[in-house]
N, C-alpha and C. Protein backbone atom coordinates (compact mmCIF):
# COMPACT_ATOMS: atom_id res chain seq x y z
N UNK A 1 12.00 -78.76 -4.39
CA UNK A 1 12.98 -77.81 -3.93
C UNK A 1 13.59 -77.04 -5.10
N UNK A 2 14.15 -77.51 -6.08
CA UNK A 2 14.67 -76.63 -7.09
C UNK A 2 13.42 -76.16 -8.15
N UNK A 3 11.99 -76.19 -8.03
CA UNK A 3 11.19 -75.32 -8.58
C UNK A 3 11.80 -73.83 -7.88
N UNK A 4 11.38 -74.14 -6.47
CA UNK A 4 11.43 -73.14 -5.52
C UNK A 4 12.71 -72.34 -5.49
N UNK A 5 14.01 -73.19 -5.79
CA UNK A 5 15.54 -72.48 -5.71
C UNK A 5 15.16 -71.41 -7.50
N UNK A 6 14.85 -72.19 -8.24
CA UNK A 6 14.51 -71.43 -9.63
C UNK A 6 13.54 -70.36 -9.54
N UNK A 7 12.59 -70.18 -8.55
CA UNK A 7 11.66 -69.03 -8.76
C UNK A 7 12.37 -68.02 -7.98
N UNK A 8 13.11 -68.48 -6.89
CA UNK A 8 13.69 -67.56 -6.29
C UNK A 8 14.80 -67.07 -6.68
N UNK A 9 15.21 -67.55 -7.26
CA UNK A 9 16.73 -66.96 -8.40
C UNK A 9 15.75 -66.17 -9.60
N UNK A 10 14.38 -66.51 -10.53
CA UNK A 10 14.30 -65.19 -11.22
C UNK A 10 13.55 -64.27 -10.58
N UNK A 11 13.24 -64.66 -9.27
CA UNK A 11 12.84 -63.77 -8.54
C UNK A 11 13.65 -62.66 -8.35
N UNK A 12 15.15 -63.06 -7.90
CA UNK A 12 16.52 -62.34 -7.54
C UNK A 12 16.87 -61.33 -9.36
N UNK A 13 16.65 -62.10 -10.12
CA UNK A 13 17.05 -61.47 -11.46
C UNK A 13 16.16 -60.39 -11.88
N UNK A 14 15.09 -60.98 -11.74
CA UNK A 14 13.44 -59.73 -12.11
C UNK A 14 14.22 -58.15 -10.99
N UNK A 15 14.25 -58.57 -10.02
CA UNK A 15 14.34 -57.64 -8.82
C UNK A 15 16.05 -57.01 -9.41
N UNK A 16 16.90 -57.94 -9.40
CA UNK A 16 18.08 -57.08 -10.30
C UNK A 16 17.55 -56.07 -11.27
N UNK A 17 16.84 -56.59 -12.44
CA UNK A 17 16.84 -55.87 -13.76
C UNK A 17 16.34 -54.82 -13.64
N UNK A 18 15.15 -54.59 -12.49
CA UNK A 18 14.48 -53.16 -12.37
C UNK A 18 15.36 -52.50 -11.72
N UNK A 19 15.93 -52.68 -10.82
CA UNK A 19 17.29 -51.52 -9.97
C UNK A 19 18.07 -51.30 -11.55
N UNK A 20 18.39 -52.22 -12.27
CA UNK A 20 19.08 -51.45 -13.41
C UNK A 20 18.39 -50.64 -13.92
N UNK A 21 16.96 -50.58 -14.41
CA UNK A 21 16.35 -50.05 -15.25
C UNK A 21 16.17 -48.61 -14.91
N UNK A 22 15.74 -49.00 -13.52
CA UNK A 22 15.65 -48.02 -13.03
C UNK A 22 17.13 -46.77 -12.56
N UNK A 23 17.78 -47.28 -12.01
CA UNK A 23 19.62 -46.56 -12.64
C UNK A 23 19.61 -46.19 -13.60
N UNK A 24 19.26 -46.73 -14.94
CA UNK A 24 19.30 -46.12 -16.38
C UNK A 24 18.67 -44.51 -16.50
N UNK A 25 17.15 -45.06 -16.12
CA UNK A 25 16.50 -43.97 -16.33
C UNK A 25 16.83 -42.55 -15.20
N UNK A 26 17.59 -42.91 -14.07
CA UNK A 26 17.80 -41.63 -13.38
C UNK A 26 19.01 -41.16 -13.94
N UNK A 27 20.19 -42.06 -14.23
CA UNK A 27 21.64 -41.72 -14.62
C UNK A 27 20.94 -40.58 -16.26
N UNK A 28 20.27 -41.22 -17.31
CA UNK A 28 19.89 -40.95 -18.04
C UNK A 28 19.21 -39.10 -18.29
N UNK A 29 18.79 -39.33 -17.26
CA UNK A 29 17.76 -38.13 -16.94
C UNK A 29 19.21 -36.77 -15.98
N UNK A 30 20.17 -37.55 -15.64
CA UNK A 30 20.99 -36.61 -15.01
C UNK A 30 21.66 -36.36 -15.99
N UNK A 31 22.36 -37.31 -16.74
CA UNK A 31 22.63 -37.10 -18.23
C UNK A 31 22.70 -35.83 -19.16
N UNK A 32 21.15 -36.10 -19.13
CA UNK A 32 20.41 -34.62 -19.91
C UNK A 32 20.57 -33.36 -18.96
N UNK A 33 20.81 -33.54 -18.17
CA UNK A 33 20.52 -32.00 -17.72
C UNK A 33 21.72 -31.46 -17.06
N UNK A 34 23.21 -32.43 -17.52
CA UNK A 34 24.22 -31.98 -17.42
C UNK A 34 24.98 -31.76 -19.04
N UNK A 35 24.43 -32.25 -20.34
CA UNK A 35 24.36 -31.81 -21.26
C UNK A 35 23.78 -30.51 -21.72
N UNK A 36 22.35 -30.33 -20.88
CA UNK A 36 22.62 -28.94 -21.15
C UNK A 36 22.94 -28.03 -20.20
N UNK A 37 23.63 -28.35 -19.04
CA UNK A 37 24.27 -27.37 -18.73
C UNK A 37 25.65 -26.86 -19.50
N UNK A 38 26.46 -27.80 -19.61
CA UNK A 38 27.68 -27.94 -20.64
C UNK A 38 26.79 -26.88 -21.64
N UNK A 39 25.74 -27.19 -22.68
CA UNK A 39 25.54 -26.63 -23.80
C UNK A 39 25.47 -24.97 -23.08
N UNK A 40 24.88 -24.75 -22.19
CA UNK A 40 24.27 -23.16 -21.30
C UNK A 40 25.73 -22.84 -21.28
N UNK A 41 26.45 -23.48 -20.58
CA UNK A 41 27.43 -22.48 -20.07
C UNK A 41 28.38 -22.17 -21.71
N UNK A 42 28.38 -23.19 -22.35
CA UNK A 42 29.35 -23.14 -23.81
C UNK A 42 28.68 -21.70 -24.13
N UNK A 43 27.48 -21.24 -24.39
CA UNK A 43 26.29 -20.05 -24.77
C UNK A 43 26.76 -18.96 -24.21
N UNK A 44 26.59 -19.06 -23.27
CA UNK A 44 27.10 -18.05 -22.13
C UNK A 44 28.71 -17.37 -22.55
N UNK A 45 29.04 -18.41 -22.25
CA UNK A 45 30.79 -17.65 -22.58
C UNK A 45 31.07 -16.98 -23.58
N UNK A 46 30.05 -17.32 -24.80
CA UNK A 46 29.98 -17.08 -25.91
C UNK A 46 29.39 -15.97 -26.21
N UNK A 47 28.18 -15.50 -25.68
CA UNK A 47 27.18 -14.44 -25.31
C UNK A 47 28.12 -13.31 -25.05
N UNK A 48 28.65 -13.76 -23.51
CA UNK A 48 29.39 -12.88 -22.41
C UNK A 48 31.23 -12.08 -23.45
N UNK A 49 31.69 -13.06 -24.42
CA UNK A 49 32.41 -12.30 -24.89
C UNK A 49 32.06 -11.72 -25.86
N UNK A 50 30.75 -12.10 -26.70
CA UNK A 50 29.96 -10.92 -27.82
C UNK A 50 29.80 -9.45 -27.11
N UNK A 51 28.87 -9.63 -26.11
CA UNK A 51 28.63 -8.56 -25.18
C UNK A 51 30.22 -7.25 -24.31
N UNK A 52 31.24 -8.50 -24.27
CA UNK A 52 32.02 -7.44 -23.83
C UNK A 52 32.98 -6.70 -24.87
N UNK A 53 32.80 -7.39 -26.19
CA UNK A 53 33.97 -6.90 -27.30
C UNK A 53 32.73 -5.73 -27.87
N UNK A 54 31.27 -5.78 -27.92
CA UNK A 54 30.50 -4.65 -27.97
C UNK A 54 30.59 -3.77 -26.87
N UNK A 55 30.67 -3.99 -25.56
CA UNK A 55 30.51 -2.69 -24.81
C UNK A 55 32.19 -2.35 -25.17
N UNK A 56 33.34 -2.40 -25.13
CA UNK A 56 34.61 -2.02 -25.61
C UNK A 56 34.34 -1.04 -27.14
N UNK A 57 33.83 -1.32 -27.62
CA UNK A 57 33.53 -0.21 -28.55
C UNK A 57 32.84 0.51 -28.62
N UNK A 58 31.98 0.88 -27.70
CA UNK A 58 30.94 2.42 -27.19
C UNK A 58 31.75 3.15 -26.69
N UNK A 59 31.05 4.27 -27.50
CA UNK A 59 31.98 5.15 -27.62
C UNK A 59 31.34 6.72 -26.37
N UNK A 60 30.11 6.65 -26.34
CA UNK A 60 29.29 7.76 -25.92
C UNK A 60 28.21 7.17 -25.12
N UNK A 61 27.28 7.86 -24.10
CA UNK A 61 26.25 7.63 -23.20
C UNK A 61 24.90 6.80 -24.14
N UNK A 62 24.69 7.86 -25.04
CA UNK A 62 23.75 7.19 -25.87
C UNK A 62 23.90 5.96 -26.57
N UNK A 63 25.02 5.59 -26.88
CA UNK A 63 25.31 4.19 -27.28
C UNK A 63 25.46 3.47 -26.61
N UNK A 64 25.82 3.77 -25.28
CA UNK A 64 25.58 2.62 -23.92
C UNK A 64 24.61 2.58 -23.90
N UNK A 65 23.86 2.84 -23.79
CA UNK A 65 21.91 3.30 -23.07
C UNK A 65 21.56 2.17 -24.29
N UNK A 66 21.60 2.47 -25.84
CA UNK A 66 21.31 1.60 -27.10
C UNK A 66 21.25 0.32 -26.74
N UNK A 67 22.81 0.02 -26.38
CA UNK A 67 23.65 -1.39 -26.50
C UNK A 67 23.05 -1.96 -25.22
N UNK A 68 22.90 -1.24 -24.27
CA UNK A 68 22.07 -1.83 -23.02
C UNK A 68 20.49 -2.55 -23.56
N UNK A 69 19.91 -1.79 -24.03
CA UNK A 69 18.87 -2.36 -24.40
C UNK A 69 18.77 -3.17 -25.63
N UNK A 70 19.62 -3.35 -26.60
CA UNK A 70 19.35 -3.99 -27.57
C UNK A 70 20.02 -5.58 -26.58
N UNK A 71 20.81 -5.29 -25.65
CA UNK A 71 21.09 -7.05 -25.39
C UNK A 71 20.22 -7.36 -24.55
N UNK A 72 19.45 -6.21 -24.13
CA UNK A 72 18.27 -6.82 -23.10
C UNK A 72 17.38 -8.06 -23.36
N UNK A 73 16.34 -7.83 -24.41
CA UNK A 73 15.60 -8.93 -24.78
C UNK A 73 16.24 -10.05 -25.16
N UNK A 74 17.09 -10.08 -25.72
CA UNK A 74 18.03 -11.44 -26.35
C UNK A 74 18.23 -12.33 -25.03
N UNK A 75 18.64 -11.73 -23.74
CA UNK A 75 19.26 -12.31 -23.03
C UNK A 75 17.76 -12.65 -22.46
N UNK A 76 16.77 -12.15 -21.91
CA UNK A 76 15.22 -12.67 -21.56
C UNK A 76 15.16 -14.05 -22.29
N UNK A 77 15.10 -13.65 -23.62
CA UNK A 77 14.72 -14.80 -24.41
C UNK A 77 15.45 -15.73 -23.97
N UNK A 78 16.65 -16.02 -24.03
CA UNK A 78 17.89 -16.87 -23.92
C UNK A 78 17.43 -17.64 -22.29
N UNK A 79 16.75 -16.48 -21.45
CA UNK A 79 16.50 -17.24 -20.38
C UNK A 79 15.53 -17.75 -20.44
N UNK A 80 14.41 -17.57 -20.98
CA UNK A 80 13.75 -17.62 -20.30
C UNK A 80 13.16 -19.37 -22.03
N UNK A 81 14.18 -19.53 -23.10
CA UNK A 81 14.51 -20.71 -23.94
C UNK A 81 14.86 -21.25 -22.93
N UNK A 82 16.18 -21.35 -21.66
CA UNK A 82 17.13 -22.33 -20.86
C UNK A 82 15.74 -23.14 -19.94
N UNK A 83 15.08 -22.22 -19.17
CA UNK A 83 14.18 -22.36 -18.53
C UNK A 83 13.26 -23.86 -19.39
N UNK A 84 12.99 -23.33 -20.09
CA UNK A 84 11.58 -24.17 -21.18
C UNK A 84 12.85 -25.78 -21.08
N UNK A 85 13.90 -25.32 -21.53
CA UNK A 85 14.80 -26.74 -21.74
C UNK A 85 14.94 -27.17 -20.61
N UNK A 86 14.90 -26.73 -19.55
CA UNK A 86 14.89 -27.75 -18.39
C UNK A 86 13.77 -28.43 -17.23
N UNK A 87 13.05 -27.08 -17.96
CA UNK A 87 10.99 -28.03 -17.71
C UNK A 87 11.17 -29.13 -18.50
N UNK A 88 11.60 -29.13 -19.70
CA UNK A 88 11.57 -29.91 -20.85
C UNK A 88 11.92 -31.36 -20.12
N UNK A 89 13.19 -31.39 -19.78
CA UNK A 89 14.13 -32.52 -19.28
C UNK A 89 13.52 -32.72 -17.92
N UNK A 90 13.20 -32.16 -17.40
CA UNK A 90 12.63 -32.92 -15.87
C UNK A 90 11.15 -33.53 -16.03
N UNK A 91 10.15 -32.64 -17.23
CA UNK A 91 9.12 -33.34 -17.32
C UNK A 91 9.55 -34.95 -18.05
N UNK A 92 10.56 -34.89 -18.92
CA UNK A 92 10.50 -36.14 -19.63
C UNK A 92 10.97 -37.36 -18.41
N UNK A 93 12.44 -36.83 -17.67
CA UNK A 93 12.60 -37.71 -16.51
C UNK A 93 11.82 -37.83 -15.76
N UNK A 94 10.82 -37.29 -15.32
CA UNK A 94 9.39 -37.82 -14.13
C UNK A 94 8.20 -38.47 -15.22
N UNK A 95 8.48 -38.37 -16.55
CA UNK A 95 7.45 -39.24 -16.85
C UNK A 95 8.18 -40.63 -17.42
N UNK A 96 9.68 -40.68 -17.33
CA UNK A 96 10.19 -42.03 -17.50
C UNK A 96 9.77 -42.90 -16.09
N UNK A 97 10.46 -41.83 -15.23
CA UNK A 97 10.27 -42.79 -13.61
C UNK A 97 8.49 -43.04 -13.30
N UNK A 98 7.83 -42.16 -14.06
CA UNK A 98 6.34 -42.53 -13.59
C UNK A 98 5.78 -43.79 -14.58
N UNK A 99 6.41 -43.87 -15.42
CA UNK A 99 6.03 -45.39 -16.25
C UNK A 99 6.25 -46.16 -15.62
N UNK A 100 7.80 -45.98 -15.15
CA UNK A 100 8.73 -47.23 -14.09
C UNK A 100 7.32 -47.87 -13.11
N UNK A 101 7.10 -46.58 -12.35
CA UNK A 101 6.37 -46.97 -11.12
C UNK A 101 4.67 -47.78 -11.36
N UNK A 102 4.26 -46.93 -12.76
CA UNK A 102 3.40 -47.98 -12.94
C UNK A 102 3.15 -49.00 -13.23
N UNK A 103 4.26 -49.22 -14.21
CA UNK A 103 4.73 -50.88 -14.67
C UNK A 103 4.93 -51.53 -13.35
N UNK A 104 5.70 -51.35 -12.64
CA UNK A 104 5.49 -51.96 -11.30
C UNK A 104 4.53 -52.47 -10.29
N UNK A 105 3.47 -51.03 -10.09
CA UNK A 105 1.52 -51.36 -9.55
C UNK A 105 1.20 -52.14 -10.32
N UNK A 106 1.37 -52.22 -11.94
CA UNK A 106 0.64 -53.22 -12.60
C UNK A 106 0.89 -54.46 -12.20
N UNK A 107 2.29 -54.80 -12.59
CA UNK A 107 3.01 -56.22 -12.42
C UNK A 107 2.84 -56.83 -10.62
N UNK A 108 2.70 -55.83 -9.46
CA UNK A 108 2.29 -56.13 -8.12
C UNK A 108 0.68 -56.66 -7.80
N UNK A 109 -0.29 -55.47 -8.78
CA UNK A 109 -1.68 -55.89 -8.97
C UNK A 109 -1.39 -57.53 -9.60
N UNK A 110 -0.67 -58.01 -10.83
CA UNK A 110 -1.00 -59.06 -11.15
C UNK A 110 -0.59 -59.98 -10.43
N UNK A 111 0.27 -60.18 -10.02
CA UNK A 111 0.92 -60.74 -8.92
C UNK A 111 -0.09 -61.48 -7.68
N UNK A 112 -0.85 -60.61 -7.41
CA UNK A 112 -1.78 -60.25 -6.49
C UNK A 112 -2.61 -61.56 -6.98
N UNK A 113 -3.19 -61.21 -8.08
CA UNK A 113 -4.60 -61.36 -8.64
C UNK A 113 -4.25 -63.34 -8.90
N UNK A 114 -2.91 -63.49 -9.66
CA UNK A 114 -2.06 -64.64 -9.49
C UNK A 114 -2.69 -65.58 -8.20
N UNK A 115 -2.25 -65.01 -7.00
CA UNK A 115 -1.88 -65.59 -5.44
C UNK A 115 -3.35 -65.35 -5.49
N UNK A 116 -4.13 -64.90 -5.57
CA UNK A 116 -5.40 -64.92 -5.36
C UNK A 116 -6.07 -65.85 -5.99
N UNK A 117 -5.93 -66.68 -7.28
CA UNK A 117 -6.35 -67.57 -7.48
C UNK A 117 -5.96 -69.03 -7.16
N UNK A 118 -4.40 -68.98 -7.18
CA UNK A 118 -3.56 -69.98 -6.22
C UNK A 118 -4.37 -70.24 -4.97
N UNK A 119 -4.69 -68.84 -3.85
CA UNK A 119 -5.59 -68.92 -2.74
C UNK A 119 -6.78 -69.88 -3.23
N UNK A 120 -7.64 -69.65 -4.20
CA UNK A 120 -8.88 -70.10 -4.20
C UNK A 120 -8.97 -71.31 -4.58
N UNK A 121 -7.64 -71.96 -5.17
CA UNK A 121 -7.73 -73.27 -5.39
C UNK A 121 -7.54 -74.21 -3.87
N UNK A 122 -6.57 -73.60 -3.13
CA UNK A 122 -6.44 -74.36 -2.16
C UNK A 122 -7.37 -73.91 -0.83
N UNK A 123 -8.11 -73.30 -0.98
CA UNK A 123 -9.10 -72.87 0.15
C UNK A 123 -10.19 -73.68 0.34
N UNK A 124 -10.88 -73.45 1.28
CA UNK A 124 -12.15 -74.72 1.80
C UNK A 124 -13.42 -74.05 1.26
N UNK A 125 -13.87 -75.06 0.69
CA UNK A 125 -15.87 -74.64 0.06
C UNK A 125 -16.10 -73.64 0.37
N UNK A 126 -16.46 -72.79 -0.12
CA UNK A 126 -17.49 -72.01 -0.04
C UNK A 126 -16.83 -70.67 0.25
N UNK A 127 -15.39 -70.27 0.03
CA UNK A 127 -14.80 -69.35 0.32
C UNK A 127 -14.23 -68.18 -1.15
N UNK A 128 -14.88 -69.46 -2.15
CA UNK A 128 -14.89 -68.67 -3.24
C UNK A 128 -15.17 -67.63 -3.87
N UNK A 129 -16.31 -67.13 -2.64
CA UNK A 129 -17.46 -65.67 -2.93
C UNK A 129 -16.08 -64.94 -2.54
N UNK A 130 -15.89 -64.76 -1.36
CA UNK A 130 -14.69 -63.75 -0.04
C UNK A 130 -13.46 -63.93 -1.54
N UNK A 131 -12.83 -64.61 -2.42
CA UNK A 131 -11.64 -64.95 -3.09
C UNK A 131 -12.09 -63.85 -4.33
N UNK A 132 -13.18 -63.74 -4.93
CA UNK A 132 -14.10 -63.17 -5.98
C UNK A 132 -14.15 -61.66 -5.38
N UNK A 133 -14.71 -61.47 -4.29
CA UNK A 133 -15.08 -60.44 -3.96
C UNK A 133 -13.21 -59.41 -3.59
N UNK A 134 -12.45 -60.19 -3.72
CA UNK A 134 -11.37 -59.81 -3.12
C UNK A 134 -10.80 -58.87 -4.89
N UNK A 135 -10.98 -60.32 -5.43
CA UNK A 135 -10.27 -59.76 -7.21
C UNK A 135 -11.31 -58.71 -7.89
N UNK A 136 -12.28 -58.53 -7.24
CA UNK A 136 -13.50 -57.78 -7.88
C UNK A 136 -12.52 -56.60 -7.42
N UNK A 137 -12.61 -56.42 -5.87
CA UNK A 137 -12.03 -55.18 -5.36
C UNK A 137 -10.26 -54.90 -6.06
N UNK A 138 -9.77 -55.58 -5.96
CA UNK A 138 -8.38 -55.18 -6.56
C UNK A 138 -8.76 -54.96 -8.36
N UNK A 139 -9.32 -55.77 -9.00
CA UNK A 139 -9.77 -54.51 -10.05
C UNK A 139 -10.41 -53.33 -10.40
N UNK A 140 -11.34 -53.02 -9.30
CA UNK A 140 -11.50 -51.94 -9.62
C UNK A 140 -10.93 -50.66 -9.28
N UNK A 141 -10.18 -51.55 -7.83
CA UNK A 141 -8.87 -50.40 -7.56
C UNK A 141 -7.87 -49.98 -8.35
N UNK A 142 -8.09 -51.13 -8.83
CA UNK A 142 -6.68 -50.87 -10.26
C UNK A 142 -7.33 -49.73 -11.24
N UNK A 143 -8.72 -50.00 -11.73
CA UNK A 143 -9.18 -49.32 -12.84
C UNK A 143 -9.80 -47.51 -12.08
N UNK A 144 -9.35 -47.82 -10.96
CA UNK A 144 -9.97 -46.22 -10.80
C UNK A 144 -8.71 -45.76 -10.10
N UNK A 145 -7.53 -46.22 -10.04
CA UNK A 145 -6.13 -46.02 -9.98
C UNK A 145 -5.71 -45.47 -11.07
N UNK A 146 -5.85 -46.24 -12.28
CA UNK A 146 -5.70 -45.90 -13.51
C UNK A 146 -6.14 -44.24 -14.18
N UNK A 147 -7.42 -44.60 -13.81
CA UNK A 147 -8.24 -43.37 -14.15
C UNK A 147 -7.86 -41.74 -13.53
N UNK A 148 -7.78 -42.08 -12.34
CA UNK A 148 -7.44 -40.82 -11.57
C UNK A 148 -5.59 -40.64 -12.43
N UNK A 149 -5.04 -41.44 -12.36
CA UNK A 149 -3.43 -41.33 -12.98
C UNK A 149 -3.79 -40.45 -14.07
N UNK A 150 -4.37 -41.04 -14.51
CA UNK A 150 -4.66 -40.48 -16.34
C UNK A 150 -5.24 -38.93 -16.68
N UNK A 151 -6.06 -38.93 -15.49
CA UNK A 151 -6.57 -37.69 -15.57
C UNK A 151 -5.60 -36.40 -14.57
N UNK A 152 -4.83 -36.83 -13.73
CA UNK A 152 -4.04 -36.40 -12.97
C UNK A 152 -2.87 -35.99 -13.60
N UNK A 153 -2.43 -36.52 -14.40
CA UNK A 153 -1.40 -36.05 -15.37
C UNK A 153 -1.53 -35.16 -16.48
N UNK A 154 -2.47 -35.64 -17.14
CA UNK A 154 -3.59 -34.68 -18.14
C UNK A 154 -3.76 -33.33 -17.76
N UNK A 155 -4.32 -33.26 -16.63
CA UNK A 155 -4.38 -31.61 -15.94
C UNK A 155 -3.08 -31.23 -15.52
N UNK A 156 -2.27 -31.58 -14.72
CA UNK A 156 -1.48 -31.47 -14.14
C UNK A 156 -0.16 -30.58 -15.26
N UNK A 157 -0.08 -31.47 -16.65
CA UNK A 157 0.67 -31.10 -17.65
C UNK A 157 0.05 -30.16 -18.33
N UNK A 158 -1.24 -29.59 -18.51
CA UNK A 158 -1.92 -28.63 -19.14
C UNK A 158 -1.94 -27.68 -18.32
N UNK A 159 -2.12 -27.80 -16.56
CA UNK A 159 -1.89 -26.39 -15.76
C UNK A 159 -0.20 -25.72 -16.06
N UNK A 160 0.51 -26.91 -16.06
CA UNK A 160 2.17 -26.97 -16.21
C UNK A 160 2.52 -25.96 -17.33
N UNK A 161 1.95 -26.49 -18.35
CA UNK A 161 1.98 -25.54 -19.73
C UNK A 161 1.40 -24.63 -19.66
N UNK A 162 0.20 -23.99 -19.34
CA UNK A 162 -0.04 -22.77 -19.25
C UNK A 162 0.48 -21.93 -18.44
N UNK A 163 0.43 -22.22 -17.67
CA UNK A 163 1.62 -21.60 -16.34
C UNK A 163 2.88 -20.93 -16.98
N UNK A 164 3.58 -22.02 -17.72
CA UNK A 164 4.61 -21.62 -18.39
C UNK A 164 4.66 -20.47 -19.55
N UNK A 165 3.84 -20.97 -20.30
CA UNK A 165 3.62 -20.12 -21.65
C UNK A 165 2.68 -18.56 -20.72
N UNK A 166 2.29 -18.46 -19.60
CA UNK A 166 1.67 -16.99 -19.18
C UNK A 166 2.97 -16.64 -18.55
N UNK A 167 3.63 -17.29 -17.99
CA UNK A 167 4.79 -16.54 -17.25
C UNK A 167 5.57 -16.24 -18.49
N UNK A 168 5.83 -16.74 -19.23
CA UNK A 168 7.28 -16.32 -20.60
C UNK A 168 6.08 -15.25 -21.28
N UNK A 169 5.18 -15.44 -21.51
CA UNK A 169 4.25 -13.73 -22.01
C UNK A 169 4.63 -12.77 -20.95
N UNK A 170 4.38 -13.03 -20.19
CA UNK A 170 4.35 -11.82 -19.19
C UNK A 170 5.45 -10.87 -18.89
N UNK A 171 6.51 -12.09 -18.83
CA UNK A 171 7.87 -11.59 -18.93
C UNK A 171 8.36 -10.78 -20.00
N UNK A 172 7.80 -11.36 -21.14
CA UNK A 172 8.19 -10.66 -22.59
C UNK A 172 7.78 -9.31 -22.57
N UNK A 173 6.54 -9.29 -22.39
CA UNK A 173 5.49 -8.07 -22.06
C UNK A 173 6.30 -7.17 -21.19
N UNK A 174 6.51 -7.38 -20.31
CA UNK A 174 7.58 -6.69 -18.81
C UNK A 174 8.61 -5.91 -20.18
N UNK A 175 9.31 -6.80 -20.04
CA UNK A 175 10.69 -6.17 -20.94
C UNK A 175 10.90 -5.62 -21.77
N UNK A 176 9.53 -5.86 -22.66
CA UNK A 176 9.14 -5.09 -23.83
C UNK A 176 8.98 -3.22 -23.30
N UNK A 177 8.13 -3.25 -22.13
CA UNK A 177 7.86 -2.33 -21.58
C UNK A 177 8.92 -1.55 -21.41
N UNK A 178 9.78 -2.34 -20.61
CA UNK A 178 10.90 -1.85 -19.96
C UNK A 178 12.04 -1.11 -20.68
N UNK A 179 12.08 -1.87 -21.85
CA UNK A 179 13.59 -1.23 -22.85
C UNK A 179 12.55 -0.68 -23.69
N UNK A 180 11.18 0.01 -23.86
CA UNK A 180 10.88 0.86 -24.23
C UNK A 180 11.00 2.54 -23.47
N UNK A 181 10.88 2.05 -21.94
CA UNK A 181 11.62 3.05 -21.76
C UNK A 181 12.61 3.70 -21.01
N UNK A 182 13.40 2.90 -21.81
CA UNK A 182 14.98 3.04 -21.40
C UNK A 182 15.54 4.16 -22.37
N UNK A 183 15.14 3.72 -23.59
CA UNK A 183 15.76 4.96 -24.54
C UNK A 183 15.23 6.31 -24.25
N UNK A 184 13.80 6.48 -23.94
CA UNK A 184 13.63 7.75 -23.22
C UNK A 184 14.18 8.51 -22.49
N UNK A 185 14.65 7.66 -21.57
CA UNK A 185 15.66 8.62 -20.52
C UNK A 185 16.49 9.44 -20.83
N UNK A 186 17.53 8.51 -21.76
CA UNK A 186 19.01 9.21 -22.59
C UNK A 186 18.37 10.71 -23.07
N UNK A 187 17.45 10.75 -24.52
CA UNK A 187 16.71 10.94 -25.18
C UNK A 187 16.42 12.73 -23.95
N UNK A 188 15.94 12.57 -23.14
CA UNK A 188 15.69 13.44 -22.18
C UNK A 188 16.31 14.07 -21.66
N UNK A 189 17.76 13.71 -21.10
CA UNK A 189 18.41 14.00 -20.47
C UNK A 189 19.24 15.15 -21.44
């Protein structure tokens, strides 16, 4: 009886420590991405009164039209840096919680594989093939679990990144375009 009261108490503790761990890593991950909001908005305010103590001193159309476009790209950039920092922070929090979850399949696979030999000790003759054939199958589920993970993330983070880095070109490209011709207009008019 007190084997059994003891496995079931670090049973109770194992099962505690991951709800913590797991709390860590979400509190952690909210953490970050209320740090940089704090840091965004500190930027911002900061930006927003550069920008208004410059438009207060234009004096003429053409220097609005200027000042319009010279804060144009800065502020792209600025977004489209905030952006990258918070791909940044959500990729790192989904790949904390995706360790979590595999450490877990692992430790459930072993678990498994455990009770499966426990099974084969106490089972009747000849049931050893069906006990074999069982751990055969849960390893290779495991190892082509593994595999697909590995490769699933691999692409997944390389479509992620390109995606990213063509959209922030494109954008750049756009704007580049754009406050090129902006000064034309004035210029024309």
């Amino acid at each position: 009886m007190f084997t059994n009261t003891q496995e079931f108490s670090a049973l109770g503790q194992a099962q505690f420590d991951k709800a913590v761990r797991l709390s860590s890593i979400v509190l952690a991950g909210a953490e970050r991405f209320a740090n940089l909001q704090l840091e965004l908005t500190r930027k911002l305010l900061d930006n927003n009164a550069k920008h208004f103590k410059a438009l207060t001193e234009v004096k003429d159309p053409k220097a609005f039209a200027e000042l319009q476009t010279s804060l144009a790209q800065p502020s792209l950039d600025q977004a489209f840096s905030v952006a990258r920092e918070v791909y940044d922070v959500a990729v790192a929090t989904q790949g904390e919680l995706s360790s979590f979850v595999e450490e877990q399949l692992a430790e459930q696979n072993k678990l498994l594989l455990s009770n499966l030999d426990r099974l084969s000790k106490n089972a009747p003759a000849g049931s050893d093939v069906a006990v074999s054939a069982l751990k055969t199958f849960v390893n290779s589920s495991n190892a082509a679990f593994e595999s697909v993970s590995k490769t699933a993330k691999k692409v997944s983070a390389e479509i992620a990144e390109a995606s990213v880095e063509a959209a922030s070109t494109q954008a750049k490209a756009t704007a580049a375009a754009v406050s090129r011709k902006k000064p034309a207009t004035p210029a024309a008019a």
